[in-house]
C-alpha atoms as a PDB file:
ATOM      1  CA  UNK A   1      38.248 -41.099   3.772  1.00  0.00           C
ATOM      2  CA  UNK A   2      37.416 -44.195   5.208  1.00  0.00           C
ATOM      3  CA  UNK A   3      33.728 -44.524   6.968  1.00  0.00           C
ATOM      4  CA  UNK A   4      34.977 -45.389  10.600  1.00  0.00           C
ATOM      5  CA  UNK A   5      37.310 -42.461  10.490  1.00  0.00           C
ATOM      6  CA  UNK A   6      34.051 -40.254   8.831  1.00  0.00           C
ATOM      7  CA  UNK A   7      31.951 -41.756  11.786  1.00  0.00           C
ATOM      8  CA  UNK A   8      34.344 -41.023  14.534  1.00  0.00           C
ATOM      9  CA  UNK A   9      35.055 -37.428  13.334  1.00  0.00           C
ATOM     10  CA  UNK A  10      31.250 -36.539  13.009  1.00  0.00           C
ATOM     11  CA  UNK A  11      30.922 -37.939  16.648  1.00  0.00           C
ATOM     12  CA  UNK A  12      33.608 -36.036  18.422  1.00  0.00           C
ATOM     13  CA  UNK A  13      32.462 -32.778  16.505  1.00  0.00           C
ATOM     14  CA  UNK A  14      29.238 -33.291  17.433  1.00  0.00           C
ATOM     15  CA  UNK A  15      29.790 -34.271  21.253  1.00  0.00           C
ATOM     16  CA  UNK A  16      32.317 -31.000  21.217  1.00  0.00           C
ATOM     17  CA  UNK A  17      29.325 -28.716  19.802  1.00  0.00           C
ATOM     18  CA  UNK A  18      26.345 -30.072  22.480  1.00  0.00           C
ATOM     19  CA  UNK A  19      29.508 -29.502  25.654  1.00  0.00           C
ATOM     20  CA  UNK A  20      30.229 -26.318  24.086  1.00  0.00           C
ATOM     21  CA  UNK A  21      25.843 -25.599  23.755  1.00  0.00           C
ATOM     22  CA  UNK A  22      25.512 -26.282  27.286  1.00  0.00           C
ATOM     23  CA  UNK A  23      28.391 -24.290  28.735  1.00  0.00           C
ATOM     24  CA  UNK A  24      26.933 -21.439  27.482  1.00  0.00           C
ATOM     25  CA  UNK A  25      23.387 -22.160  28.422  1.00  0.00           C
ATOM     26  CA  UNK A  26      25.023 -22.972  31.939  1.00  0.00           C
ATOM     27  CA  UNK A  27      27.237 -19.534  31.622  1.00  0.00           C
ATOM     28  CA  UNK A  28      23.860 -17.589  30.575  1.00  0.00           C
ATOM     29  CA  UNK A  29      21.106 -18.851  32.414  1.00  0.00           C
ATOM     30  CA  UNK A  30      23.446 -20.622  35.964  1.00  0.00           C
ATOM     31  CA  UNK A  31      19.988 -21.899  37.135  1.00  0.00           C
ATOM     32  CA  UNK A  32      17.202 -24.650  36.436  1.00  0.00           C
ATOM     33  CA  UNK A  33      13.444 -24.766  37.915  1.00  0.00           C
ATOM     34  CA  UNK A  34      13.559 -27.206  40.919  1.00  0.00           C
ATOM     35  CA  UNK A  35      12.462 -30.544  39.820  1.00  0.00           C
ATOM     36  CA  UNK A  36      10.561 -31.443  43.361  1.00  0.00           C
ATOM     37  CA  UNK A  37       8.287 -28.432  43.202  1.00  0.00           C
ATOM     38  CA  UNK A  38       8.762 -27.761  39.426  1.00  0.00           C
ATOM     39  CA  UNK A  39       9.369 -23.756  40.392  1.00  0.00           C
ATOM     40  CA  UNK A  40       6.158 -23.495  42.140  1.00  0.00           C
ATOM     41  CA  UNK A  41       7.822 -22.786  44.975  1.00  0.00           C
ATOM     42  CA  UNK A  42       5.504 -24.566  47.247  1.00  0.00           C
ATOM     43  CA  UNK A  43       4.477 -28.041  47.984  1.00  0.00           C
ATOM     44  CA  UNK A  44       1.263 -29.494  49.410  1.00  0.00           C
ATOM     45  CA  UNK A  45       1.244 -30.927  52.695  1.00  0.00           C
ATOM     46  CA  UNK A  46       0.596 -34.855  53.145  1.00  0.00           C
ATOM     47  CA  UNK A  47      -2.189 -33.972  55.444  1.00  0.00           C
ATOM     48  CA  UNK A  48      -4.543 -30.903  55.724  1.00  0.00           C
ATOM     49  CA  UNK A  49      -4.841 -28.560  53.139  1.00  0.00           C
ATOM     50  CA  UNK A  50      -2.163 -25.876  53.647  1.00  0.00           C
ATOM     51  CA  UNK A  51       1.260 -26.197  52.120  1.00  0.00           C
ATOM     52  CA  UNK A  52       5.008 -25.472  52.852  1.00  0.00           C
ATOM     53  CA  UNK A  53       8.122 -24.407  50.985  1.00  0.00           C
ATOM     54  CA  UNK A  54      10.329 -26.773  49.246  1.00  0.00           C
ATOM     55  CA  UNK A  55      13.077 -28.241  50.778  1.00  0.00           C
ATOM     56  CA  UNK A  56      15.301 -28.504  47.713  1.00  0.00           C
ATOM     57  CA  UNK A  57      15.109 -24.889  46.499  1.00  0.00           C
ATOM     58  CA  UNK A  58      14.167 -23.128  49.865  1.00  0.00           C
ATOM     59  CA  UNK A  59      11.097 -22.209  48.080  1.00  0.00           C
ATOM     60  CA  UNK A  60      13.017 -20.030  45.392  1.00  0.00           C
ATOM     61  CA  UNK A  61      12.011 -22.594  42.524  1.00  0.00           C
ATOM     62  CA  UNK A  62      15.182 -22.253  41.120  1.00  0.00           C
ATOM     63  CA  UNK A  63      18.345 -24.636  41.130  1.00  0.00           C
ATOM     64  CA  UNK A  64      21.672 -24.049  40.282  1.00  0.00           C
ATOM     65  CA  UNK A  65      22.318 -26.517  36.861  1.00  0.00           C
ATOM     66  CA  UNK A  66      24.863 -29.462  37.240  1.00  0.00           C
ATOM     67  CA  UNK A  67      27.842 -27.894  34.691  1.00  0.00           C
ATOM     68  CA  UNK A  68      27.399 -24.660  36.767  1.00  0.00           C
ATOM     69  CA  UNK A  69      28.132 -26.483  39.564  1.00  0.00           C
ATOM     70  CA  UNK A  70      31.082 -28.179  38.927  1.00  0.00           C
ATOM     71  CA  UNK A  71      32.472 -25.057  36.899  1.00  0.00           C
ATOM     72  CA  UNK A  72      32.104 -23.227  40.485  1.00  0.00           C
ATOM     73  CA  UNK A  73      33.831 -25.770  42.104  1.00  0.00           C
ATOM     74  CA  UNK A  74      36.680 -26.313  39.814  1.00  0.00           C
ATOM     75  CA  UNK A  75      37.009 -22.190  39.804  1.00  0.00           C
ATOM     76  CA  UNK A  76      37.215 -22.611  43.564  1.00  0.00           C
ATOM     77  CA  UNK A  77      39.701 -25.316  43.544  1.00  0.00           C
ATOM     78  CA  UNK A  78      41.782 -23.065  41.287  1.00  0.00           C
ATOM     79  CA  UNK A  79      41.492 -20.165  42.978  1.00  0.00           C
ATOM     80  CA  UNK A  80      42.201 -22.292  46.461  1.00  0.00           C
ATOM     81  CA  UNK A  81      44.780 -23.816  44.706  1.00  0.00           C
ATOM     82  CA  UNK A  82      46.739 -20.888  43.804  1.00  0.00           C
ATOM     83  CA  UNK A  83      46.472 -18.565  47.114  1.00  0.00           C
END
């Protein structure tokens, strides 16, 4: 086996095997900490001393991952797409 045909076959499995690693994190675990509030939940104001909720996560602290995301959104275009 030639080494650009070794290198290229190592590279696609291993691309394959981190997609396939983070599908099922994203299947498992469908949501992230917020990175604004980094799941505190709150955020302190500019001025005074009190704080609010965060505007990203609606003070949950959690936020739904990217490859959830779009595998909701294809699902829904499926599902849409088949009515």
């Amino acid at each position: 086996m030639d080494p650009v045909a070794f290198l290229a076959i190592t590279t696609a499995t291993l691309v394959a095997f981190v997609t396939f690693r983070y599908a099922v994190a994203c299947w498992i675990h469908p949501f992230g900490t917020c990175r604004k509030c980094h799941g505190k939940r709150h955020l302190p104001n500019r001025i005074g001393r009190g704080t609010h909720e965060c505007r990203r996560c609606q003070g949950t602290g959690l936020r739904l991952r990217w490859g959830r995301y779009a595998y909701n959104f294809a699902r829904r275009l499926c599902t849409d797409g088949t009515r």
